[in-house]
Protein backbone atom coordinates (compact mmCIF):
# COMPACT_ATOMS: atom_id res chain seq x y z
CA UNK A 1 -110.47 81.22 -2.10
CA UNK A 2 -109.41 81.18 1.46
CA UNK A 3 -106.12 79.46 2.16
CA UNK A 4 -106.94 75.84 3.92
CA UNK A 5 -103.06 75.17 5.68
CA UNK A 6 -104.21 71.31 6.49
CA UNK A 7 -104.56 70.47 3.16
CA UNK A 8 -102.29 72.85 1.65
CA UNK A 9 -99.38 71.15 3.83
CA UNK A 10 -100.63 68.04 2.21
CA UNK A 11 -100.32 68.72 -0.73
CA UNK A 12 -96.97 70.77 -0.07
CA UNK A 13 -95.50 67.21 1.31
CA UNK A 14 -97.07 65.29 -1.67
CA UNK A 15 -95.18 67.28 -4.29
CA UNK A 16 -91.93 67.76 -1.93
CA UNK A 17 -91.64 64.62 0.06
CA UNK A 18 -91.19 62.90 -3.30
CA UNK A 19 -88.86 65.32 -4.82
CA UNK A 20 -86.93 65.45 -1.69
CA UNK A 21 -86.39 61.72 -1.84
CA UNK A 22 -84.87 62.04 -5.32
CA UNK A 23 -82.55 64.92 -4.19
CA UNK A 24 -81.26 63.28 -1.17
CA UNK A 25 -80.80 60.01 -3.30
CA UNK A 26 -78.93 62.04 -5.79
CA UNK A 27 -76.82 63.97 -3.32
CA UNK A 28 -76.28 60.41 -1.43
CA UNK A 29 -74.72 59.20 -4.66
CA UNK A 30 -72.83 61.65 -4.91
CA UNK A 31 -71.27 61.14 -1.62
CA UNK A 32 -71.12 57.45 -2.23
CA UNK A 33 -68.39 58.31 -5.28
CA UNK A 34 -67.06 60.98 -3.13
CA UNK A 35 -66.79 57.59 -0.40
CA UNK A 36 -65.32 55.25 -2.19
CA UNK A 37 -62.47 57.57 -4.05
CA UNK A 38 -62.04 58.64 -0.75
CA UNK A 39 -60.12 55.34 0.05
CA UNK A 40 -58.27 55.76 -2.77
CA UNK A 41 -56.61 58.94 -0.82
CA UNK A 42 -56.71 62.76 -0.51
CA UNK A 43 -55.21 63.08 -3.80
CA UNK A 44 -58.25 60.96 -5.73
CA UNK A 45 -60.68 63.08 -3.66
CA UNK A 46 -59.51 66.24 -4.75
CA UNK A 47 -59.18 65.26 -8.51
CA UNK A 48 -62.93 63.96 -8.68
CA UNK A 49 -63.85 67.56 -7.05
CA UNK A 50 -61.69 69.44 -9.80
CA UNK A 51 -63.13 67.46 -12.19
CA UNK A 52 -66.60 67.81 -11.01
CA UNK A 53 -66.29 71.25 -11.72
CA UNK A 54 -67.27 71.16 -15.31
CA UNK A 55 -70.07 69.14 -14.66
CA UNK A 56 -71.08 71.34 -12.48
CA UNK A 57 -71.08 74.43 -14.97
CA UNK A 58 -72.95 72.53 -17.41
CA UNK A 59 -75.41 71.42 -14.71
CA UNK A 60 -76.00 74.78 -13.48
CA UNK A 61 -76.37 76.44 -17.33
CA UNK A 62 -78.93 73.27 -17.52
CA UNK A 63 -81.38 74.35 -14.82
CA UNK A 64 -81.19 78.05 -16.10
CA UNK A 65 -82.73 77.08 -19.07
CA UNK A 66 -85.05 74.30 -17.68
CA UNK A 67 -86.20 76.82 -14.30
CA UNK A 68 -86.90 79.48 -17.36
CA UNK A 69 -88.90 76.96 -19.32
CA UNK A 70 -90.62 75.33 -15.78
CA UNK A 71 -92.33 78.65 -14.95
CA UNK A 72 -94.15 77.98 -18.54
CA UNK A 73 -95.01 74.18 -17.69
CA UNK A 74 -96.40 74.79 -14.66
CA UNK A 75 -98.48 77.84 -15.63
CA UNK A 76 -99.37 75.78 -18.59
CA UNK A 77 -100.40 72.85 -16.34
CA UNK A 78 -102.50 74.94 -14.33
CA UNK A 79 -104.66 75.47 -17.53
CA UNK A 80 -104.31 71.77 -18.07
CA UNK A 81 -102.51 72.04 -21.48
CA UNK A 82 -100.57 69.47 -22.52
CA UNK A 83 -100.07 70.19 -26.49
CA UNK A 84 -97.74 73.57 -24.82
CA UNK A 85 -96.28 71.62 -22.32
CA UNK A 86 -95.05 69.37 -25.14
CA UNK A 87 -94.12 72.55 -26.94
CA UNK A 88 -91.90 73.62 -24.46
CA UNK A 89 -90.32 70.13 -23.54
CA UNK A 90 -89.39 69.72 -27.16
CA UNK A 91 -87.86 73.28 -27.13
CA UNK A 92 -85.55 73.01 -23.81
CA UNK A 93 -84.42 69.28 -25.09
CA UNK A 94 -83.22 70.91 -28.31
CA UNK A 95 -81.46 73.80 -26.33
CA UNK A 96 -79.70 71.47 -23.99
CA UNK A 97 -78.39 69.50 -27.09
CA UNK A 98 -76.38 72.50 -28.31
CA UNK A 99 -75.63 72.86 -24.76
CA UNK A 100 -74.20 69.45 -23.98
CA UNK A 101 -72.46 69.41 -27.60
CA UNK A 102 -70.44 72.42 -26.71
CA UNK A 103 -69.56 71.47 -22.79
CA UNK A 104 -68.46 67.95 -24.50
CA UNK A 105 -66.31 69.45 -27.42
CA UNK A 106 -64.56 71.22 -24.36
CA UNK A 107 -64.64 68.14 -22.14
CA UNK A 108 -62.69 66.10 -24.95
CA UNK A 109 -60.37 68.75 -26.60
CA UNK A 110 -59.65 71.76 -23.85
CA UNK A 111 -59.68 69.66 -20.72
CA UNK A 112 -56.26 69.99 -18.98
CA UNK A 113 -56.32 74.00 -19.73
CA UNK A 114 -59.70 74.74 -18.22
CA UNK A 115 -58.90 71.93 -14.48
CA UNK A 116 -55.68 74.32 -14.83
CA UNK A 117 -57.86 77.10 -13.76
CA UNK A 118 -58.80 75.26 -10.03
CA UNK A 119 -55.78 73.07 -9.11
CA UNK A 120 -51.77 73.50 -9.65
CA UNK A 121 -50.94 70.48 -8.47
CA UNK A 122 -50.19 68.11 -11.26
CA UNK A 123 -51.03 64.70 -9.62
CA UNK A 124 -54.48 66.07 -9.31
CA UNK A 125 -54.60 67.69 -12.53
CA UNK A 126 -53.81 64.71 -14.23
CA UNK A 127 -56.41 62.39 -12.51
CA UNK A 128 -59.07 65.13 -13.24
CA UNK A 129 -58.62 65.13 -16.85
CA UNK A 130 -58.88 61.32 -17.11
CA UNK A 131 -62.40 61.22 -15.04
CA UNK A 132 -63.94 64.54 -17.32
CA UNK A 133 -62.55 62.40 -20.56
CA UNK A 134 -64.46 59.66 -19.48
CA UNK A 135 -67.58 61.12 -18.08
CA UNK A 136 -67.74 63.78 -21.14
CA UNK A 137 -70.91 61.77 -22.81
CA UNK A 138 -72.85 61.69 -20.04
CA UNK A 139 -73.38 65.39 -21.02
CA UNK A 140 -75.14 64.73 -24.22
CA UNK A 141 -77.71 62.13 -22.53
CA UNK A 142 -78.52 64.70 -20.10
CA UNK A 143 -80.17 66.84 -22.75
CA UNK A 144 -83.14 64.07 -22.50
CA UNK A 145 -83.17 62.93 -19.21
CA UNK A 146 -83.26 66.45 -17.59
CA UNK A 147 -86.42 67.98 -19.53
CA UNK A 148 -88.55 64.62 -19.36
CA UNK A 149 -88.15 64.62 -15.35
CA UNK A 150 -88.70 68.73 -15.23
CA UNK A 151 -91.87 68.21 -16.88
CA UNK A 152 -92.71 64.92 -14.61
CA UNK A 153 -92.35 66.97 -11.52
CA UNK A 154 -94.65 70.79 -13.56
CA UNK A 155 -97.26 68.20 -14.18
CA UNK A 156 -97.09 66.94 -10.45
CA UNK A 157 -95.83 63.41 -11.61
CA UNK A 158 -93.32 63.26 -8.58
CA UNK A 159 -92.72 59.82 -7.86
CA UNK A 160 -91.35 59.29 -11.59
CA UNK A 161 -88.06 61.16 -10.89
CA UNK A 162 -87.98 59.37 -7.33
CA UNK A 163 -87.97 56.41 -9.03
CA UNK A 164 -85.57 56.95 -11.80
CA UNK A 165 -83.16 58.42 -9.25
CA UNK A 166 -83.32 55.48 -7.35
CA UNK A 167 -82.31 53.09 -9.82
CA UNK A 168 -79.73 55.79 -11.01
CA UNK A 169 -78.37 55.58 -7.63
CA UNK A 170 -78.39 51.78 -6.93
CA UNK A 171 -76.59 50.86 -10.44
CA UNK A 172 -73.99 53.97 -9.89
CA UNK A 173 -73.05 52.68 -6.96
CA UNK A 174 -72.59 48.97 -7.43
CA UNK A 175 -70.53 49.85 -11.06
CA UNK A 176 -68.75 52.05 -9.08
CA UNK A 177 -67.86 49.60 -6.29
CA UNK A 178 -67.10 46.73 -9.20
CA UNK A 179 -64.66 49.32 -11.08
CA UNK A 180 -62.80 51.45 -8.76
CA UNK A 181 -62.06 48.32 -6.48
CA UNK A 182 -61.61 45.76 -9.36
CA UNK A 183 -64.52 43.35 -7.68
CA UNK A 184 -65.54 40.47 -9.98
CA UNK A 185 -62.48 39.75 -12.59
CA UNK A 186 -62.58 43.61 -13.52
CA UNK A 187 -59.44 45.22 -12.85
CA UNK A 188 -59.01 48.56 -10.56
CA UNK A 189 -59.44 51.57 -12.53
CA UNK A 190 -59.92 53.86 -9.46
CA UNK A 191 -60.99 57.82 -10.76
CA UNK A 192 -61.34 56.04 -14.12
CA UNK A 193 -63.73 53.58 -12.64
CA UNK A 194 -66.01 56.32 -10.85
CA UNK A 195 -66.54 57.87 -14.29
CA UNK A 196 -66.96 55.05 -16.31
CA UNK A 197 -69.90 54.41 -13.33
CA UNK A 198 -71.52 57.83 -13.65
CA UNK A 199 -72.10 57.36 -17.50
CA UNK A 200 -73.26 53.95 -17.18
CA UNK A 201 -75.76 55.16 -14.66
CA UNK A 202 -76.48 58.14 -17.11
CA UNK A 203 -77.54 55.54 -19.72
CA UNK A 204 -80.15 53.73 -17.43
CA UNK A 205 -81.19 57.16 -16.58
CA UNK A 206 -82.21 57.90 -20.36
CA UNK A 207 -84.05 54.23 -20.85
CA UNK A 208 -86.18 54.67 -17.66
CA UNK A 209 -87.30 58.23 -18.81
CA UNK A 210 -87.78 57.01 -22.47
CA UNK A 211 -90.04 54.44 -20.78
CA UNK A 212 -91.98 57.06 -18.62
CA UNK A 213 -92.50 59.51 -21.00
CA UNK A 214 -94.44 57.57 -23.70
CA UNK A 215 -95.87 55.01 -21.90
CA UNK A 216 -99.94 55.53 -21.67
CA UNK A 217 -100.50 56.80 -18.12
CA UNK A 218 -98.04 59.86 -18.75
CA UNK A 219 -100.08 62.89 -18.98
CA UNK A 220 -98.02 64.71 -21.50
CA UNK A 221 -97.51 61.92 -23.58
CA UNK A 222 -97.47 62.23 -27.89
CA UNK A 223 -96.07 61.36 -30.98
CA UNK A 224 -92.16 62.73 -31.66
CA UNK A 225 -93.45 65.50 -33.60
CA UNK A 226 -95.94 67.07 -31.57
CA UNK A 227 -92.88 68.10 -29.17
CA UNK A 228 -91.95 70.28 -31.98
CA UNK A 229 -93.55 73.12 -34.36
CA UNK A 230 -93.12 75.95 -32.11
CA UNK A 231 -95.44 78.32 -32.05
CA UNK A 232 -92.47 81.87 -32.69
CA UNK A 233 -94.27 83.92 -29.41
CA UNK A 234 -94.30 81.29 -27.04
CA UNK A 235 -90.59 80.41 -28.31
CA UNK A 236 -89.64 84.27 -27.44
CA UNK A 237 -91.13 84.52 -24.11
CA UNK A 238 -89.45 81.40 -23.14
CA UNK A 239 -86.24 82.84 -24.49
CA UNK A 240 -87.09 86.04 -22.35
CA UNK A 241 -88.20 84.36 -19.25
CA UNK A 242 -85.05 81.31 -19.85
CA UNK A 243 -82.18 83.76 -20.55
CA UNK A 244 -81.84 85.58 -17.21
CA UNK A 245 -81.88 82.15 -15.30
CA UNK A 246 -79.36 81.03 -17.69
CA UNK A 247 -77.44 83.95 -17.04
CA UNK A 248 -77.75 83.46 -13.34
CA UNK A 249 -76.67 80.12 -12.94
CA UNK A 250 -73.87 80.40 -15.08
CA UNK A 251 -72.13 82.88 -13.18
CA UNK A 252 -73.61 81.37 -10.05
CA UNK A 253 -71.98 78.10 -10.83
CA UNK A 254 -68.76 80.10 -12.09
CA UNK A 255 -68.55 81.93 -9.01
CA UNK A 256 -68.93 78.62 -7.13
CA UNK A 257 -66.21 77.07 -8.52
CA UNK A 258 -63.87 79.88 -7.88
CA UNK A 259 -64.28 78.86 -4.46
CA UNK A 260 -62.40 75.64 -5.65
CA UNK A 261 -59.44 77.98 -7.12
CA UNK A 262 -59.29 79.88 -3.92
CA UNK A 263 -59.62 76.78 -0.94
CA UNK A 264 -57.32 74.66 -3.58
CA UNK A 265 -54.60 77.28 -2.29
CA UNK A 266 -54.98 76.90 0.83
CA UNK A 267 -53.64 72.98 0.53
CA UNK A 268 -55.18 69.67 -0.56
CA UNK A 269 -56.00 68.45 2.27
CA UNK A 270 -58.11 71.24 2.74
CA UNK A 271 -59.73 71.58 -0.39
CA UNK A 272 -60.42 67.24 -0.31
CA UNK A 273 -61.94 68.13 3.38
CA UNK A 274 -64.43 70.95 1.90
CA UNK A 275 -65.09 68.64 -0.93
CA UNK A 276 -66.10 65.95 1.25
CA UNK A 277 -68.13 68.33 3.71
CA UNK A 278 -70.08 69.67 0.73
CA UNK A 279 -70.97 66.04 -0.47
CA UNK A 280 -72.39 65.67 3.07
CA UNK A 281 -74.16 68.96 2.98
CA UNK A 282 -75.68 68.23 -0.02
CA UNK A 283 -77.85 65.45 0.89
CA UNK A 284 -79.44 67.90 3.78
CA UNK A 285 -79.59 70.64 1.09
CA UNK A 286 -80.86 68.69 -1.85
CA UNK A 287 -83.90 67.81 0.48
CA UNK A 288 -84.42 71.26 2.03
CA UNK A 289 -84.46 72.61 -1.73
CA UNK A 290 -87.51 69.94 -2.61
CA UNK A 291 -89.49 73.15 -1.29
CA UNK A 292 -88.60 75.06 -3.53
CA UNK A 293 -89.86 72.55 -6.38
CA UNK A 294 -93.32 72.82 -4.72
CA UNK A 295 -93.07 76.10 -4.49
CA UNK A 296 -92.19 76.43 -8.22
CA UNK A 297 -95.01 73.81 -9.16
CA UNK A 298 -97.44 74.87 -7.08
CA UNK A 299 -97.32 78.77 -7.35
CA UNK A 300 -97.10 78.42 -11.08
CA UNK A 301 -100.25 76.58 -11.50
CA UNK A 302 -102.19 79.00 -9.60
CA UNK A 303 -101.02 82.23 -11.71
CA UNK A 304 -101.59 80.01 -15.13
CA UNK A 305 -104.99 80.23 -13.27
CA UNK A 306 -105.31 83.55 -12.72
CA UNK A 307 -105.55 83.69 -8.99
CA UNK A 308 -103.37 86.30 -7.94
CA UNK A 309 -104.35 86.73 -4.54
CA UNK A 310 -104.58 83.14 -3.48
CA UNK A 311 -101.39 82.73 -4.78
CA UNK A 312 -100.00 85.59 -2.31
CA UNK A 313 -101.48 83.77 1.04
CA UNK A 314 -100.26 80.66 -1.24
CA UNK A 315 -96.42 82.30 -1.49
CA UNK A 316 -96.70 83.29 2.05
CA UNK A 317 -97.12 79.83 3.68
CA UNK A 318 -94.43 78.35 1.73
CA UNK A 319 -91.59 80.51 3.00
CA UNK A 320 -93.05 80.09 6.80
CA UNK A 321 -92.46 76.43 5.97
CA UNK A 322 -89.44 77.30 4.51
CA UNK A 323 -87.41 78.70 7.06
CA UNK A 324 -88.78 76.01 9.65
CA UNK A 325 -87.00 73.74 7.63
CA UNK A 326 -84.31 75.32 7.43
CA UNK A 327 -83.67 76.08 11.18
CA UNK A 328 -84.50 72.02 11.97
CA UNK A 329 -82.45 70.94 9.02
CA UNK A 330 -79.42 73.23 10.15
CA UNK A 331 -79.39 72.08 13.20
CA UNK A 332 -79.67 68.32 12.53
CA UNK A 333 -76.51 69.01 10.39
CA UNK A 334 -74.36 70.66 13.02
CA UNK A 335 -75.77 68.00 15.66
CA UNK A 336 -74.30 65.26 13.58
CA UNK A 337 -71.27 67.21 11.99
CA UNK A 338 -68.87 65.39 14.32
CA UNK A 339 -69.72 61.34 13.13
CA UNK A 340 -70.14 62.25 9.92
CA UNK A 341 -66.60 63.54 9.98
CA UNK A 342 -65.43 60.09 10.27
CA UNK A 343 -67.07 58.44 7.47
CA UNK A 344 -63.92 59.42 5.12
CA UNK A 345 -60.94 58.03 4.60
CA UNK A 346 -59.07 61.42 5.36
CA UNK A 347 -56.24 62.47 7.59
CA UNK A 348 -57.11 63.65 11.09
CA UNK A 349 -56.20 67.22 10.19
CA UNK A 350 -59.17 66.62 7.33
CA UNK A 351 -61.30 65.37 9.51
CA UNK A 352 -61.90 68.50 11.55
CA UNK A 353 -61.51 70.31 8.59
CA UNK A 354 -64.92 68.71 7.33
CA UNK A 355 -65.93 69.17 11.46
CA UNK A 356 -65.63 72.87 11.22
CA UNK A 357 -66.91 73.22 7.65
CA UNK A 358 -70.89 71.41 8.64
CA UNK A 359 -70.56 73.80 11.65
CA UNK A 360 -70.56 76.54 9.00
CA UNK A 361 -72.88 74.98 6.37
CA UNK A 362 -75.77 74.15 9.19
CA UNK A 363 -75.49 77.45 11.06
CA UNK A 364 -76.33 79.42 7.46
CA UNK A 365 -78.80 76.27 6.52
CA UNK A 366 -82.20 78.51 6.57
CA UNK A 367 -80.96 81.97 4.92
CA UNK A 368 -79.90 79.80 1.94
CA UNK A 369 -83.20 77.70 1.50
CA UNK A 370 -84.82 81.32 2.15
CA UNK A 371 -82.75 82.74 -0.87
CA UNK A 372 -83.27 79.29 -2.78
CA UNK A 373 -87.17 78.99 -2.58
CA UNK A 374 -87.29 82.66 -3.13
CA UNK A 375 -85.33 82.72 -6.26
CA UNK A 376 -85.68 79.45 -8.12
CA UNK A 377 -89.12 78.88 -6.35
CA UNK A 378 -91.35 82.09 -5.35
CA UNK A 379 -89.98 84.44 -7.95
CA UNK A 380 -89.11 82.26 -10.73
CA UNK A 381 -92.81 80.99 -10.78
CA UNK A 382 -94.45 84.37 -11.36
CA UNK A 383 -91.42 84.58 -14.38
CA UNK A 384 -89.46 87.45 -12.17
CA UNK A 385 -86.12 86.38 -13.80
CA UNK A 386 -84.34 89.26 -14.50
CA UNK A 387 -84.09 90.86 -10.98
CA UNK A 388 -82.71 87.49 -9.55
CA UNK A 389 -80.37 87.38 -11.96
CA UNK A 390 -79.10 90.53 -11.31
CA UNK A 391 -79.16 90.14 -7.46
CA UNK A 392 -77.20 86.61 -7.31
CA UNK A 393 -74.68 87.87 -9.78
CA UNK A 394 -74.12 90.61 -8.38
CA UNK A 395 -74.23 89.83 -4.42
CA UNK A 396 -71.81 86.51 -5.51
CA UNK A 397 -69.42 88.68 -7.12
CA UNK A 398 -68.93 91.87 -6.01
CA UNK A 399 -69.02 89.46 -1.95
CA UNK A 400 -68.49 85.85 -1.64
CA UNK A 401 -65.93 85.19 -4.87
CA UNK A 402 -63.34 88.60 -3.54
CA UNK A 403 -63.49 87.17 -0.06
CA UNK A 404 -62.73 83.54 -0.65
CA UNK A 405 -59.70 84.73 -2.57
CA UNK A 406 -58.72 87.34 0.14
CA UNK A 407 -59.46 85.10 2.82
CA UNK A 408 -57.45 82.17 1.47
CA UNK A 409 -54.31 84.53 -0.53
CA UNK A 410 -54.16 87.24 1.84
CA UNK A 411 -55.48 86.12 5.07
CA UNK A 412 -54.24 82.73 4.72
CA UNK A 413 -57.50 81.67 7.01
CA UNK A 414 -58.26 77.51 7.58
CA UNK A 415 -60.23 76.11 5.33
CA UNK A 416 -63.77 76.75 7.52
CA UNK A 417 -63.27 80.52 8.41
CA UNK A 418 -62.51 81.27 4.68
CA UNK A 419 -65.71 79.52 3.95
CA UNK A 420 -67.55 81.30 6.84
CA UNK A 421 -66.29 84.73 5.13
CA UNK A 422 -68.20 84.02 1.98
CA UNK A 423 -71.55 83.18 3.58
CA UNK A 424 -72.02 86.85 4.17
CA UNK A 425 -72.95 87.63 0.61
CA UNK A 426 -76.04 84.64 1.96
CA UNK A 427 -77.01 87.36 4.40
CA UNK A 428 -77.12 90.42 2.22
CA UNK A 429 -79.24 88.53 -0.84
CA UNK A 430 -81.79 87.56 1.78
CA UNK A 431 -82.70 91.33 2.50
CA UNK A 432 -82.86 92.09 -1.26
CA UNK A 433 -84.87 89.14 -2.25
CA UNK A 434 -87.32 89.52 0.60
CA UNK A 435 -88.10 93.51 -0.37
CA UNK A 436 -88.77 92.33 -3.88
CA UNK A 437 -91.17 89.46 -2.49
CA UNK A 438 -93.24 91.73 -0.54
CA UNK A 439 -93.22 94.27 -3.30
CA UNK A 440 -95.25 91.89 -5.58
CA UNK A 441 -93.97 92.70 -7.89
CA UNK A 442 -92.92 88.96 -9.40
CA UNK A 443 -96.63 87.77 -9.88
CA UNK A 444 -96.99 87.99 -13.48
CA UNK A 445 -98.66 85.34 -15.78
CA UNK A 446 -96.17 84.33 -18.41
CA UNK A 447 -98.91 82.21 -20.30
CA UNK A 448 -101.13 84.64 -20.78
CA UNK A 449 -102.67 85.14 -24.59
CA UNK A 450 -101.08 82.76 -25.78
């Protein structure tokens, strides 16, 4: 079937444009906490950051699992089969149970030994620990919310997330404003309040999904026990196809935070600046990444189908788009990386800190959507797991994690050239992910005979 690029970028923006809105409304809230802590001082900052960093982990072992077990959904959607889609969103909800059970024993009981590992300074280690203490349940409700909205966005159901995230981010932000200020007869519970915030929000977050998922429009929709009964091959190629993106987002995420451990050296006013530039970041890179969602979605469907070849010219139009994105994205951020400098409550050495540090993040802005489409988009569709896994894992730590600890122990570089240093490993996974796209190699059908 010949490629039609009108109505392929239709339905590209269809799928994205909603996606996109939940991303930058979830990276917005995040900068909204990141905002208002901000005026509590530097300090505050950093401890939400440190803090963050579990989350983070568990986040990042979270979409492992669910990218492994989206590549079946969307294959499975293309065949229009909702009893396996159900299958499979029964299986990655009880997965990320045991998950969030063990990431909130250590939450509760190891907390001050693990921040340990990213900050020495005990003001901010103490803060931390209070806002992961807090914040530690919002792990186990994420076990339901995050496999309901996956499935939402496999069976092209976009604007459900969108609009989930949206109330998400409007009660976050006015429970955070009521308890880290102590507005309305509550008193000021600053970092305490900003947690407290998040799991409220988290709460909402499971009713509105609850509501979404069994209501009668929802194409997937069932009784309880028809999410369950696995058939024992379709629960092994999941665990095949689920275990190298596991793999590679754990040590992704790991490798990530080491950054923290290494910039934390360098001073906290450095580390708060980077934390504040990456909140900023985010919301340009959390809508960028919506592409690689459609990619995901759409790419999927058409190999549960069967068409390998439209799903080539398919593959091939996405990354175009892709790194046109990424170029006009870039450069909105480095054309704007001066105001948004201001909007925190930092000192004016922070300030252009977080300057310098958007300079960095929008001049690399298209190789990393490149390497994100290609990995948890392109490649991940087709169910080409294992050779991502190896190539982030190894390109993040054999490159970026040695030089952010060089460049901030050894060099003793600012803030924004040790950061700069690590974007080379960005550089070198590009090259190896784009030979393994045009080798063809990752267009396999996961669903197939079963």
């Amino acid at each position: 079937m010949p490629l039609d690029r009108r109505s392929l970028n239709i339905k590209v923006l269809k799928i994205a444009a909603p996606i996109a809105v939940q991303g930058v409304v979830t990276a917005t809230l995040t900068m909204v906490d990141n905002l208002m802590v901000g005026f509590l001082g530097e300090t505050e900052l950093a401890a939400v950051g440190v803090g963050a960093q579990i989350f983070m982990l568990h986040y990042m072992i979270m979409f492992g699992l669910l990218s492994g077990s989206a590549t079946f959904m969307a294959q499975f959607y293309g065949t229009r089969d909702m009893a396996n889609i159900r299958k499979v969103i029964g299986f990655a909800f009880t997965l990320l149970s045991g998950l969030g059970i063990i990431f909130f024993i250590i939450s509760v009981f190891f907390t001050k030994p693990l921040l340990s590992i990213y900050t020495d300074d005990p003001a901010v280690l103490s803060l931390a620990s209070v806002y992961v203490r807090i914040n530690s349940a919002s792990l186990l409700l994420m076990a339901f919310s995050a496999p309901m909205e996956m499935a939402f966005k496999a069976t092209q159901q976009v604007r459900l997330p969108m609009i989930v995230s949206g109330a998400v981010f409007v009660s976050n932000t006015l429970i955070n404003y009521v308890l880290i200020f102590g507005k309305l007869g509550f008193p000021a519970l600053g970092v305490a309040g900003a947690a407290a915030g998040t799991l409220s929000a988290r709460v909402i977050e499971v009713l509105l999904n609850t509501y979404f998922a069994f209501r009668e429009s929802n194409s997937f929709r069932g009784s309880i026990p028809s999410f369950f009964g696995w058939d024992p091959e379709l629960i092994r190629r999941i665990i095949r196809n689920a275990t190298p993106t596991t793999i590679n987002e754990f040590v992704w995420a790991f490798g990530q935070s080491m950054y923290v451990a290494a910039f934390n050296r360098i001073g906290t006013t450095a580390y708060a600046a980077y934390q504040a530039a990456n909140s900023i970041f985010n919301i340009f890179n959390f809508a960028a990444f919506s592409i690689g969602d459609a990619a995901l979605i759409l790419i999927g469907e058409k190999l549960g189908e069967g068409d390998k070849k439209y799903t080539w010219t398919l593959s091939g139009h996405i990354i175009r788009i892709t790194i046109e994105a990424g170029l006009a994205i870039g450069a909105v951020t480095i054309v704007l990386s001066r105001p948004l400098s201001y909007l925190f409550n930092l000192s004016a050495q922070g300030k252009t800190y977080i300057f310098y540090i958007l300079i960095v993040f929008g001049a690399t802005m298209a190789v990393d959507i490149l390497n994100g489409v290609l990995i948890a988009g392109v490649l991940r569709a087709g169910g080409d797991t294992r050779f991502t896994m190896f190539t982030e894992c190894g390109t993040i730590w054999l490159i970026a994690v040695p030089l952010a600890f060089i460049s901030a122990l050894v060099w003793h570089l600012p803030i924004h050239l040790a950061l700069l240093m690590t974007r080379t490993e960005s550089l070198v996974k590009a090259v190896i992910l784009t030979r393994r796209y045009k080798s063809k190699k990752w267009m396999n059908t996961v669903i197939e005979d079963l």
